[in-house]
C-alpha atoms as a PDB file:
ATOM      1  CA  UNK A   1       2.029   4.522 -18.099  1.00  0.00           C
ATOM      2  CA  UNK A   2       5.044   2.524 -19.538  1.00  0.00           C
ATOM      3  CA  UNK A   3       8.128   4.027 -19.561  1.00  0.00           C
ATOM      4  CA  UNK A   4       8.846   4.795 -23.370  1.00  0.00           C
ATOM      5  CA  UNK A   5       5.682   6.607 -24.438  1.00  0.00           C
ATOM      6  CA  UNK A   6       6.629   8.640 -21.421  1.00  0.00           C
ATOM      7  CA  UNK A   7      10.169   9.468 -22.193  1.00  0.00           C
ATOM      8  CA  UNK A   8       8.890   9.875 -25.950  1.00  0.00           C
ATOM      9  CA  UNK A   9       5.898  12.414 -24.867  1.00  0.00           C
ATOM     10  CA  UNK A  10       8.437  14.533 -22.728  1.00  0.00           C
ATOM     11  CA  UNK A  11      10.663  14.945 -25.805  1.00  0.00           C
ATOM     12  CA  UNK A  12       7.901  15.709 -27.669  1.00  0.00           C
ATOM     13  CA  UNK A  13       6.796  18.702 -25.084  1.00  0.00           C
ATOM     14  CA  UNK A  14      10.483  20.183 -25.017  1.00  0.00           C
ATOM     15  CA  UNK A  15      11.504  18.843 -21.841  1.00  0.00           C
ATOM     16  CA  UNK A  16      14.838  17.456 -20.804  1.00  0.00           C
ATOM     17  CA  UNK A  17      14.979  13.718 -19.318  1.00  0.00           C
ATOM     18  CA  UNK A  18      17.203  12.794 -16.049  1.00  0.00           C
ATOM     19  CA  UNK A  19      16.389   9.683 -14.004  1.00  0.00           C
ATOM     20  CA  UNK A  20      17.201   9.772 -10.431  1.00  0.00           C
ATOM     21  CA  UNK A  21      17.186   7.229  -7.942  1.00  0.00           C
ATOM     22  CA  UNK A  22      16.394   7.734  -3.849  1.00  0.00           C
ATOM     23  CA  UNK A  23      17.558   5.818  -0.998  1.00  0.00           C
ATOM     24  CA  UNK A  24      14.863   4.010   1.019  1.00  0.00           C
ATOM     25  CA  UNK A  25      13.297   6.791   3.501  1.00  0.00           C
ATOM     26  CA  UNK A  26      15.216   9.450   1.972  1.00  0.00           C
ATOM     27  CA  UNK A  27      14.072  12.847   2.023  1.00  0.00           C
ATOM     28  CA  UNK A  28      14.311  16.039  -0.048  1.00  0.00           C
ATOM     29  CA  UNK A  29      13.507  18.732   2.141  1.00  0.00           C
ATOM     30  CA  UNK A  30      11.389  21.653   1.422  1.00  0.00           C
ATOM     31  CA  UNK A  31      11.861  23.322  -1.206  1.00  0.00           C
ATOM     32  CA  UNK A  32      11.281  24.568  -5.332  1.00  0.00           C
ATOM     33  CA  UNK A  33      12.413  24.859  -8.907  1.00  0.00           C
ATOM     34  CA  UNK A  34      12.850  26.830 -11.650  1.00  0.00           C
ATOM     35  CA  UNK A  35      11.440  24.426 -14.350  1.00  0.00           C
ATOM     36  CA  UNK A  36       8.149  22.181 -14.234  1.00  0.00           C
ATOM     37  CA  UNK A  37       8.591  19.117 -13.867  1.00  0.00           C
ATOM     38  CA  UNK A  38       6.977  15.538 -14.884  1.00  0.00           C
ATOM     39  CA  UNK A  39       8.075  12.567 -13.182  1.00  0.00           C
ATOM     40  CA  UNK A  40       6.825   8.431 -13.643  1.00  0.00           C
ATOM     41  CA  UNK A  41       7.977   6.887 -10.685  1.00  0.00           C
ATOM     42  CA  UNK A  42       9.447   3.489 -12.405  1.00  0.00           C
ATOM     43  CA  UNK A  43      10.733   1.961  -8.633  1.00  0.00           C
ATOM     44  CA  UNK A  44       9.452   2.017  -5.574  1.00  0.00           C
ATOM     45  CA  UNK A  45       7.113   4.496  -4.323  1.00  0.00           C
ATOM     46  CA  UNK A  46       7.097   8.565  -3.357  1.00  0.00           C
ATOM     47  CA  UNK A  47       5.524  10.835  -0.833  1.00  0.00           C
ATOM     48  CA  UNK A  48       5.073  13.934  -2.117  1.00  0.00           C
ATOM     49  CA  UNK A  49       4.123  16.854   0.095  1.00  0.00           C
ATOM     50  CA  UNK A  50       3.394  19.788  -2.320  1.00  0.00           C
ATOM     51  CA  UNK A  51       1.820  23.248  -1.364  1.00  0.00           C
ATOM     52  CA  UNK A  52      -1.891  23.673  -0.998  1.00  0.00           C
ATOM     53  CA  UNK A  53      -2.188  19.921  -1.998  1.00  0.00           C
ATOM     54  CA  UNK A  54      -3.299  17.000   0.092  1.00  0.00           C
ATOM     55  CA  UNK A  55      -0.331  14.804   0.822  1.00  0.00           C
ATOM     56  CA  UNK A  56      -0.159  11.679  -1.670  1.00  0.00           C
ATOM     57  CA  UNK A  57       2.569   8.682  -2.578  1.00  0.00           C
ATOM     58  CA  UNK A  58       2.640   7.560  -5.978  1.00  0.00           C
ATOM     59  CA  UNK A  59       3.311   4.126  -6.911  1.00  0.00           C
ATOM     60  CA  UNK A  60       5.777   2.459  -9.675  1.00  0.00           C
ATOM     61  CA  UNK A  61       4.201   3.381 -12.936  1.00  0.00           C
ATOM     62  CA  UNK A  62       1.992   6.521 -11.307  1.00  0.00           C
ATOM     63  CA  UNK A  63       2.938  10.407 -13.328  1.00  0.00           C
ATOM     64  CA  UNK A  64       2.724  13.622 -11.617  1.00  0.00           C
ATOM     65  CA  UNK A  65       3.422  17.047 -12.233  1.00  0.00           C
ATOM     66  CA  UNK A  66       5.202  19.650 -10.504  1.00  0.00           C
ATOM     67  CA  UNK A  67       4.382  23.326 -11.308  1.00  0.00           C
ATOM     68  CA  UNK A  68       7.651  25.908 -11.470  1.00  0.00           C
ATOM     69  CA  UNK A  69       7.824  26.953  -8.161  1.00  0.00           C
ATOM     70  CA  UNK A  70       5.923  25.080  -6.179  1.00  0.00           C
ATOM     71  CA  UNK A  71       7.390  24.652  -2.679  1.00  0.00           C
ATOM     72  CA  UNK A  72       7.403  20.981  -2.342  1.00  0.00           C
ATOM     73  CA  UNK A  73       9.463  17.593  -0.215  1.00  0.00           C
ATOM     74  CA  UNK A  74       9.928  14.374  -1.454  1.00  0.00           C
ATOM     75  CA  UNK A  75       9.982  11.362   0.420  1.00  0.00           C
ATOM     76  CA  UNK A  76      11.511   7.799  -0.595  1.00  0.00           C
ATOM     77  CA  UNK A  77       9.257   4.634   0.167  1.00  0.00           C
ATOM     78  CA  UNK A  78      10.775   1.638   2.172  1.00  0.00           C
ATOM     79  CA  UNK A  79      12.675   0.522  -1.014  1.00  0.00           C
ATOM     80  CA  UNK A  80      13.311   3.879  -2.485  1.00  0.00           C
ATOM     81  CA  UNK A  81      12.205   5.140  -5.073  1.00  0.00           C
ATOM     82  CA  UNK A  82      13.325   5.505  -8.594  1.00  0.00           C
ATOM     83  CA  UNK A  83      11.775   8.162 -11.262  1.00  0.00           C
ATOM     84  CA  UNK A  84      11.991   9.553 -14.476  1.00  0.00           C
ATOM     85  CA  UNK A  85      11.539  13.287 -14.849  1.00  0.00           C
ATOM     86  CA  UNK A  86      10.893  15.320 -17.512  1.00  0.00           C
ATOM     87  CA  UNK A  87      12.083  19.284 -16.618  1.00  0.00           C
ATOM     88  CA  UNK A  88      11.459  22.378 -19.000  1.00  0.00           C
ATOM     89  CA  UNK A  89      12.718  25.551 -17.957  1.00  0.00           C
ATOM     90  CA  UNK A  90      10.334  28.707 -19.285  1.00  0.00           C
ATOM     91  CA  UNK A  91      11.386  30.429 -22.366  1.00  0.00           C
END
């Protein structure tokens, strides 16, 4: 998925838009939100290790969601990883 229709479908769905870049190999520890997320990784690549799920990385123009919640980590590829996310905090 490109980049704009992304951005433009989150906005459309109420959520707010940050983009956040990780170092190569970094690692976000496990742990949850309180909002659901929806990322597009745009650089890079990204392990994520989410609860109950099987382990997968997602690749430079790959989406996901993340569930409120959800106990999760997040690991950086060799180059990094750089994503877009979309979060939306219940009402």
């Amino acid at each position: 998925m490109d980049r704009s229709s992304f951005e433009t479908a989150l906005t459309g769905d109420g959520f707010k838009i940050v983009c956040v870049s990780m170092k190569p190999d970094a690692v976000n520890a496990s742990h949850v939100h309180d909002f659901e997320a929806r990322l597009l990784v745009v650089e890079g690549a990204m392990t994520i290790d989410r609860e109950g799920a099987p382990v997968r990385t997602y690749q430079a123009g790959e989406t996901f969601e993340m569930p409120l919640g959800c106990r999760h980590s997040e690991t950086a590829g060799p180059a990094g990883a750089t994503y877009v996310a979309g979060r939306r905090k219940p009402s």
